[in-house]
Protein backbone atom coordinates (compact mmCIF):
# COMPACT_ATOMS: atom_id res chain seq x y z
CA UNK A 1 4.77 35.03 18.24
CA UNK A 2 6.43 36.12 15.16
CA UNK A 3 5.42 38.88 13.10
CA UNK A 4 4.39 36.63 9.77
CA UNK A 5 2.87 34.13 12.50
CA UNK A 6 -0.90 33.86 11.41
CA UNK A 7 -2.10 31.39 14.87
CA UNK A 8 -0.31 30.32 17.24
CA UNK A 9 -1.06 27.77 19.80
CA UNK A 10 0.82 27.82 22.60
CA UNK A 11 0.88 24.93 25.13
CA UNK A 12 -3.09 24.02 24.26
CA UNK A 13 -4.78 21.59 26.82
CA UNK A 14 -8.18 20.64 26.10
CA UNK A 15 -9.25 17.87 29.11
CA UNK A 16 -12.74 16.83 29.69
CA UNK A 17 -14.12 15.49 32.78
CA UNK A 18 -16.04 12.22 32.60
CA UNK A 19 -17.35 10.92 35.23
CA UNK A 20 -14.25 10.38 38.06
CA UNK A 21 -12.02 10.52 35.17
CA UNK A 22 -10.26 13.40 33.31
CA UNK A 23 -9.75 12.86 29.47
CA UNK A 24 -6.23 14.56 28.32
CA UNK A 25 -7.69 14.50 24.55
CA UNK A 26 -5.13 17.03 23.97
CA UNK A 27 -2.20 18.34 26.22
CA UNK A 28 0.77 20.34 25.71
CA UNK A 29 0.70 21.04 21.82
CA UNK A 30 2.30 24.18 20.45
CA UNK A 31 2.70 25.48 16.69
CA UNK A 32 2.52 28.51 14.51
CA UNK A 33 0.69 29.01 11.23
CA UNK A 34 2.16 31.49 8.97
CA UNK A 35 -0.08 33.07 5.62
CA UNK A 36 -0.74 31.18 2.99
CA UNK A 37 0.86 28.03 3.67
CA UNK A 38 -0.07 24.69 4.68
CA UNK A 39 0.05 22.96 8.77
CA UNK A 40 -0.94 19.39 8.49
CA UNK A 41 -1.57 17.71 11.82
CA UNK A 42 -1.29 13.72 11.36
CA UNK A 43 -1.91 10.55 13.50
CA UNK A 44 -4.18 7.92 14.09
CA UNK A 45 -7.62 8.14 15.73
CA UNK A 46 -7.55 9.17 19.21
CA UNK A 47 -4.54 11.04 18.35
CA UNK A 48 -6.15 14.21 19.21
CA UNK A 49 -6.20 16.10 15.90
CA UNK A 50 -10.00 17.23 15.50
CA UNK A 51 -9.86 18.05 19.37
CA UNK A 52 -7.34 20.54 18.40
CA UNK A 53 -9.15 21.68 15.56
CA UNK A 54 -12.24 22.03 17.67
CA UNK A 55 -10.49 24.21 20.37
CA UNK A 56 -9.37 26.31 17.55
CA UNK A 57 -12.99 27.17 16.69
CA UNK A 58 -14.53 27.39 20.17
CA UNK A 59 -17.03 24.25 19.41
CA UNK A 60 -15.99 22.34 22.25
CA UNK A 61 -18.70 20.59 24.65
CA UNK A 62 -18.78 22.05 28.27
CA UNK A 63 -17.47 19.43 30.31
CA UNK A 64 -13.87 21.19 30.04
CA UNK A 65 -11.61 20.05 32.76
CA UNK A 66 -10.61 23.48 34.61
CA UNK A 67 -6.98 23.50 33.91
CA UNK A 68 -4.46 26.10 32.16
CA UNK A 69 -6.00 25.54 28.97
CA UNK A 70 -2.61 27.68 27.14
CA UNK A 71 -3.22 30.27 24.58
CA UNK A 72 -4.47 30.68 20.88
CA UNK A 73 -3.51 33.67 19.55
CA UNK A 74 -4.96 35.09 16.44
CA UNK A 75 -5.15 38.67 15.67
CA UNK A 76 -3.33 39.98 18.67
CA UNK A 77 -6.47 38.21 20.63
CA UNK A 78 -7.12 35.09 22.82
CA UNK A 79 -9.67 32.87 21.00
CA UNK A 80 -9.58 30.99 24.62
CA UNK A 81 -10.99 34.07 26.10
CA UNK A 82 -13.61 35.00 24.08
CA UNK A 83 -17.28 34.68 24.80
CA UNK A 84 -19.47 32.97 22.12
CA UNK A 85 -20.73 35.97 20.77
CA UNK A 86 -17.33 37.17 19.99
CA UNK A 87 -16.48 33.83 18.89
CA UNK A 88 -19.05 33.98 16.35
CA UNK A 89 -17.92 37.03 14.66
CA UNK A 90 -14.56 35.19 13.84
CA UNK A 91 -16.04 31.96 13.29
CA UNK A 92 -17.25 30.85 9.53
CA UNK A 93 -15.97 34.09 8.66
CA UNK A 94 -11.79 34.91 9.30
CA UNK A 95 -11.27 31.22 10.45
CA UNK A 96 -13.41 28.63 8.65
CA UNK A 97 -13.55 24.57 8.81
CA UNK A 98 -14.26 21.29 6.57
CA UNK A 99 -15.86 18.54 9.10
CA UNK A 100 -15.17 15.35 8.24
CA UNK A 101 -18.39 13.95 6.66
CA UNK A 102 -20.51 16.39 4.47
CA UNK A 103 -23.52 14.24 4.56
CA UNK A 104 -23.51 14.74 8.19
CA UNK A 105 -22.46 18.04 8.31
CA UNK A 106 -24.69 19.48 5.35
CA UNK A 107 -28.28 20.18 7.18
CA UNK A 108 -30.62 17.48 4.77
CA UNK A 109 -33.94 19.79 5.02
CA UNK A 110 -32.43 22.78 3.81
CA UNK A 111 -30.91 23.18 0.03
CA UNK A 112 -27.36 24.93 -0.96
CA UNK A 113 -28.84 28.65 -1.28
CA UNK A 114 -29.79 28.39 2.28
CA UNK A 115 -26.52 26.95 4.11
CA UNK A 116 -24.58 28.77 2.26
CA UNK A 117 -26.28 32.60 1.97
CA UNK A 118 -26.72 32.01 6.06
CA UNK A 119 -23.04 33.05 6.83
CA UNK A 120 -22.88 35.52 4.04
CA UNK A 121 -25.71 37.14 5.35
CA UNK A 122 -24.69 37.38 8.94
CA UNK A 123 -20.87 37.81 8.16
CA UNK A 124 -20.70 40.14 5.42
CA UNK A 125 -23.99 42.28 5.73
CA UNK A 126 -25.19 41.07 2.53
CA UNK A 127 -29.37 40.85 1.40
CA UNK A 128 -30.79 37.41 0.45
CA UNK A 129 -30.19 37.97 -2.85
CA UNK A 130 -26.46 39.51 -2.68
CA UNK A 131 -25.83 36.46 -0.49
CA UNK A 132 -27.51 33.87 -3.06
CA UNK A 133 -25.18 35.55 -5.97
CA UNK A 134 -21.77 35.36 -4.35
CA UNK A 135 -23.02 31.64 -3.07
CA UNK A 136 -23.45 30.25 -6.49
CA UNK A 137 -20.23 32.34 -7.37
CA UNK A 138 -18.37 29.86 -4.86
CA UNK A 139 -20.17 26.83 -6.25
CA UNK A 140 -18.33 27.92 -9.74
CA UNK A 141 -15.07 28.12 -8.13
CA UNK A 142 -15.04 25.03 -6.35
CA UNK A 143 -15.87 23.16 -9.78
CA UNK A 144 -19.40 22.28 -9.07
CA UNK A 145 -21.14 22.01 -12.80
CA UNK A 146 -24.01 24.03 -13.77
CA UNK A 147 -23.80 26.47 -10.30
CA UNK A 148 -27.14 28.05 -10.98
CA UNK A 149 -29.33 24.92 -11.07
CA UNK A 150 -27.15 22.86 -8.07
CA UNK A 151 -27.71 25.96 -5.71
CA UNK A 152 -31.49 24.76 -5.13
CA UNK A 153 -30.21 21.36 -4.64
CA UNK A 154 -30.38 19.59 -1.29
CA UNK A 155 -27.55 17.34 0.43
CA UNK A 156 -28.70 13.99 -0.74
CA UNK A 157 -29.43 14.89 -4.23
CA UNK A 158 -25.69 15.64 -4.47
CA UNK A 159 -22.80 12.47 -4.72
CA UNK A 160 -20.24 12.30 -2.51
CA UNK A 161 -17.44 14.51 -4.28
CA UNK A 162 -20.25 17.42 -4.84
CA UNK A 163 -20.98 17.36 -1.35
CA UNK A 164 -17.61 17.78 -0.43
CA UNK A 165 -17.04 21.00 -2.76
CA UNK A 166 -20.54 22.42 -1.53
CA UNK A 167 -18.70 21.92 2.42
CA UNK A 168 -15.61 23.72 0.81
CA UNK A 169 -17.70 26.68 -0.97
CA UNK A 170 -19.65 26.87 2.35
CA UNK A 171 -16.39 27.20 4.51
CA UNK A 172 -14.96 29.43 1.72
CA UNK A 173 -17.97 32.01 1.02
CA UNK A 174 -16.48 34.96 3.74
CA UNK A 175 -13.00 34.64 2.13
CA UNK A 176 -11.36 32.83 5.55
CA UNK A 177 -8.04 33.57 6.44
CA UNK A 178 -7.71 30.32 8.09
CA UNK A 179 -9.15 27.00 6.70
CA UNK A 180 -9.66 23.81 8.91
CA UNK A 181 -10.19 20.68 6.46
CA UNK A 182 -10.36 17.86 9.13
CA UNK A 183 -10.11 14.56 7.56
CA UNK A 184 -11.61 16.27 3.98
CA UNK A 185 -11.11 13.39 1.73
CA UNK A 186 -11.61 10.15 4.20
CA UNK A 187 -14.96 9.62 2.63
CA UNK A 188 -13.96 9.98 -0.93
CA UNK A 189 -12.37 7.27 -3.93
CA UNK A 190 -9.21 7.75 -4.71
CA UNK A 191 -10.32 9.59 -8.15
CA UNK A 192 -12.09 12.22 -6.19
CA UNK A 193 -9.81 12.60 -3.28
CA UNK A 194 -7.45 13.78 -5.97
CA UNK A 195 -9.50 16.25 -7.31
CA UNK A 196 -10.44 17.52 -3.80
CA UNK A 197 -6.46 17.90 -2.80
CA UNK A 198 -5.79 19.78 -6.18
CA UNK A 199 -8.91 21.55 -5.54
CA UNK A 200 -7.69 22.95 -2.20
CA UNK A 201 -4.19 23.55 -3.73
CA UNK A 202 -6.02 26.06 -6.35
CA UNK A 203 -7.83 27.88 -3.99
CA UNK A 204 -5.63 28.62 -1.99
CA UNK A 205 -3.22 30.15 -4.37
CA UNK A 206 -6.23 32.19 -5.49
CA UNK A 207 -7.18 33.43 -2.62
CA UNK A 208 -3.92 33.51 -0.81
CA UNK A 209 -5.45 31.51 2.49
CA UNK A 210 -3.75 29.18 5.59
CA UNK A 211 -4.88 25.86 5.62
CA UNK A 212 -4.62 23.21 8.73
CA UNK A 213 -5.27 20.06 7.04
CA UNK A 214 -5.82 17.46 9.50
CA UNK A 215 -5.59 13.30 8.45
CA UNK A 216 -4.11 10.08 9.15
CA UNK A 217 -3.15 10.22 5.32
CA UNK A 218 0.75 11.13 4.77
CA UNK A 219 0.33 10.53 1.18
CA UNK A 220 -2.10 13.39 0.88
CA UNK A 221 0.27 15.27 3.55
CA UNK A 222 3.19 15.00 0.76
CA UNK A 223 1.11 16.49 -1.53
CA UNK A 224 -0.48 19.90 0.00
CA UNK A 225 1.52 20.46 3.28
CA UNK A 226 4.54 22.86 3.97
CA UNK A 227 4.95 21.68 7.70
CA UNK A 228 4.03 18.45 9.41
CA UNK A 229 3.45 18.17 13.31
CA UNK A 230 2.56 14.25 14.13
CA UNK A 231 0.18 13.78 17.72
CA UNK A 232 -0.46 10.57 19.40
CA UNK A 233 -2.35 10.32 22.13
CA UNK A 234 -2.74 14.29 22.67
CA UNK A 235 0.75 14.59 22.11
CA UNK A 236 3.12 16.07 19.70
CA UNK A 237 5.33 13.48 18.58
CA UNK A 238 7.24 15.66 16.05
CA UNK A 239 6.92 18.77 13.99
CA UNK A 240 9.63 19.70 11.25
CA UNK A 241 8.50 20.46 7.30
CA UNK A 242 7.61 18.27 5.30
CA UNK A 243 10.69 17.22 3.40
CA UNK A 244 12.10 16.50 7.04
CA UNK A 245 9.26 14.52 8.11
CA UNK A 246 10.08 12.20 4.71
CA UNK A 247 13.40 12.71 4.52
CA UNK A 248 14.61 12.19 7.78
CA UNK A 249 12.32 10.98 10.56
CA UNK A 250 13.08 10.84 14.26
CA UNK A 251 10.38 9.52 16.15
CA UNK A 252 9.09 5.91 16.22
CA UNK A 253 6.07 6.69 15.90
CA UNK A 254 6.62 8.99 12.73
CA UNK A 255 9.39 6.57 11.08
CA UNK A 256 6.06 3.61 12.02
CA UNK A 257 3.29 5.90 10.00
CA UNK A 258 5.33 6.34 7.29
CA UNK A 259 6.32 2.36 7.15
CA UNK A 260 2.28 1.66 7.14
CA UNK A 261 1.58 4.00 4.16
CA UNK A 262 0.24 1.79 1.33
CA UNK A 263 2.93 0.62 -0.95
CA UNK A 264 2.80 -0.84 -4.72
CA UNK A 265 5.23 -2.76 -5.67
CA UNK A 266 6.10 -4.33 -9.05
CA UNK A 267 4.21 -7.17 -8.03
CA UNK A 268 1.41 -6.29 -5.66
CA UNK A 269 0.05 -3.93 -3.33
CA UNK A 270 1.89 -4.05 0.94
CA UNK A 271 -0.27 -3.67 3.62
CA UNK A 272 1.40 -3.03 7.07
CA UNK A 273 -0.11 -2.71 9.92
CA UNK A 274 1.27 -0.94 12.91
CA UNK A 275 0.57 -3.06 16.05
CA UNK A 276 -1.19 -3.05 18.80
CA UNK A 277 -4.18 -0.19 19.81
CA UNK A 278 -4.06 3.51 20.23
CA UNK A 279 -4.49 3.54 24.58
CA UNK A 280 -7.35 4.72 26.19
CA UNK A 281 -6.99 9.01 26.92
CA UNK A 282 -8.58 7.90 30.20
CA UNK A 283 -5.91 5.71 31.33
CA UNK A 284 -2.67 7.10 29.06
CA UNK A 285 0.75 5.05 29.96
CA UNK A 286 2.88 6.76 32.09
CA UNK A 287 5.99 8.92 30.64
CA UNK A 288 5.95 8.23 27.43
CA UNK A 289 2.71 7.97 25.80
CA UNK A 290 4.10 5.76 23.02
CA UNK A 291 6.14 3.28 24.86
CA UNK A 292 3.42 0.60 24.73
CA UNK A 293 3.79 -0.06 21.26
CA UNK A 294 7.35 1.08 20.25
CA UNK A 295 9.32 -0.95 18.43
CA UNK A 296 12.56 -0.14 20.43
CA UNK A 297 11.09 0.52 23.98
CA UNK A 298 13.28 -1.19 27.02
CA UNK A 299 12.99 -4.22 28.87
CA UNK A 300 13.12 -2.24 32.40
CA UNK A 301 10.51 0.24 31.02
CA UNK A 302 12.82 3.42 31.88
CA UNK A 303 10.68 5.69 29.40
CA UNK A 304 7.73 4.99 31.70
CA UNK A 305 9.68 7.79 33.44
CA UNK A 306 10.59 10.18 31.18
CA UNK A 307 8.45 12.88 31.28
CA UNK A 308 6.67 14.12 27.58
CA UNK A 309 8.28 17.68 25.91
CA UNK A 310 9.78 18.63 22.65
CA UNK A 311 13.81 18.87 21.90
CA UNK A 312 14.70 21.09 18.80
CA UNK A 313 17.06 18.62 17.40
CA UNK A 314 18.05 21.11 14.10
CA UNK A 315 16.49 24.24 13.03
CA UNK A 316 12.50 24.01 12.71
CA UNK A 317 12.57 20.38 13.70
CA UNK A 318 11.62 19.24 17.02
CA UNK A 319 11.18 15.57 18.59
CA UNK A 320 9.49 14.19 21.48
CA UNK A 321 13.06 14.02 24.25
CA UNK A 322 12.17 9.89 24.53
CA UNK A 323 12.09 9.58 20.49
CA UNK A 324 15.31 12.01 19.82
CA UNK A 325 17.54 9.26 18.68
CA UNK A 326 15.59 6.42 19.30
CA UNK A 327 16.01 2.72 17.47
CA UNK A 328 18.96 4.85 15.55
């Protein structure tokens, strides 16, 4: 762990047991988050990204597999070793997270002042109406109009894009270190996703946090992150920065996501598909997890062999040893 390292995840497994069968949602992952910048985690559904994000925060079900689970590492401490109790002191306040849908997530019988003074109250020893003052403060900063009035509001008496800033205000109102937005602008027009991504941008030059951005999105990746790591199947395909991940992309399955990004072209608008499904976590292929659907995968089905793990193919970016070189 290096001395600017923020987190760092070191060889994370999160399986669940179900039924007879053990579910390798994620296993193996490694990556360090340094201040201030942005760690986007990208892939498909079922790729494992909000398990990871999950783990992070300690709001995992428990029907964990008992396996080496690896190590998160955040302040010189083990988040995988806490209890809840000291989980709770560091979650919602130093390490903070977007879920995906803010109608969902928002509580519908209680308003703004309520959802969002609770974690003041309890993180940062703050009265009712201390924590109702610095709540409608973060409503101002995240761009929601008239702060004073909305703060009374409820969940469904707020559109989409409002609901979305209250999430970020919430996750924002004990000054986080560490942001999780998983999937922050999937429910969102284009208009507002835009707003929301240069929203995030802002605040966190403002207030100088770490942000793991997690979406199937690489458009919005180009846009906010610093470094990209791409799972599939509870994998890590690749990790490099970003301008590596564009630039120059190793894996299949990176070089396929970035094929499937909406075009526009002078004439009308692409739509690619990448085929075939995402595999069941309960039955994963053997060896390589992506060798189902890759493009360049061999006749005698040798990568069913190879066994998954990352090769550091130039400085700071690493590739899956079955994708290193790959279809090139």
């Amino acid at each position: 762990m290096k001395n600017d390292t923020l987190l760092s995840v070191k060889n994370l497994k999160t399986h669940f047991s179900v039924g007879n069968s053990v579910v390798k949602a994620v296993d193996g992952i490694s990556f360090d988050l340094e201040p201030g910048k942005t760690f986007a985690i990208v892939g498909e559904s079922g790729s494992g990204k909000s398990i990871t994000a999950l783990s992070i925060m300690g709001l995992l079900p428990n029907n964990l597999e008992s396996v080496d689970r690896g190590k998160i590492l955040f302040n010189n401490q083990d988040l995988l070793t806490l209890d809840e109790k000291e989980m709770r002191k560091i979650r919602g306040n130093s390490v903070s997270m977007i879920f995906q849908e803010p109608m969902t997530s928002l509580n519908p019988v209680y308003d703004l002042s309520f959802q969002i003074s609770e974690a003041i109250m309890l993180h940062q020893n703050k009265n009712k109406q201390e924590a109702r003052k610095i709540a409608i403060d973060m409503l101002d900063l995240v761009g929601i109009p008239e702060p004073q009035k909305r703060i009374d509001a409820f969940p469904h008496e707020l559109s989409g894009g409002m609901r979305q800033r209250a999430m970020i205000a919430m996750a924002l109102s004990c000054n986080p270190k560490i942001l999780i937005a998983d999937e922050p602008t999937t429910a969102l027009d284009v208009t507002i996703q835009a707003q929301i991504i240069e929203l995030m941008r802002d605040l966190q030059k403002k207030l100088g946090m770490a942000i793991i951005f997690i979406t199937h999105d690489l458009g919005v990746v180009a846009e906010i992150s610093d470094t990209v790591m791409v799972m599939y199947l509870g994998n890590t395909m690749e990790i490099a920065n970003t301008n590596k991940i564009f630039s120059n992309p190793k894996h299949p399955y990176t070089k396929s996501l970035i094929e499937i990004a909406p075009q526009i072209s002078e004439h009308k608008r692409e739509i690619k598909v990448l085929k075939g499904e995402i595999p069941s976590p309960m039955n994963p292929p053997s060896g390589c997890v992506f060798r189902t659907r890759c493009p360049h995968a061999s006749p005698d089905g040798k990568e069913a062999k190879i066994e998954m793990g990352l090769i550091e193919v130039e400085p700071g970016h690493w590739v899956d040893r079955c994708g290193v070189g790959c279809g090139n």
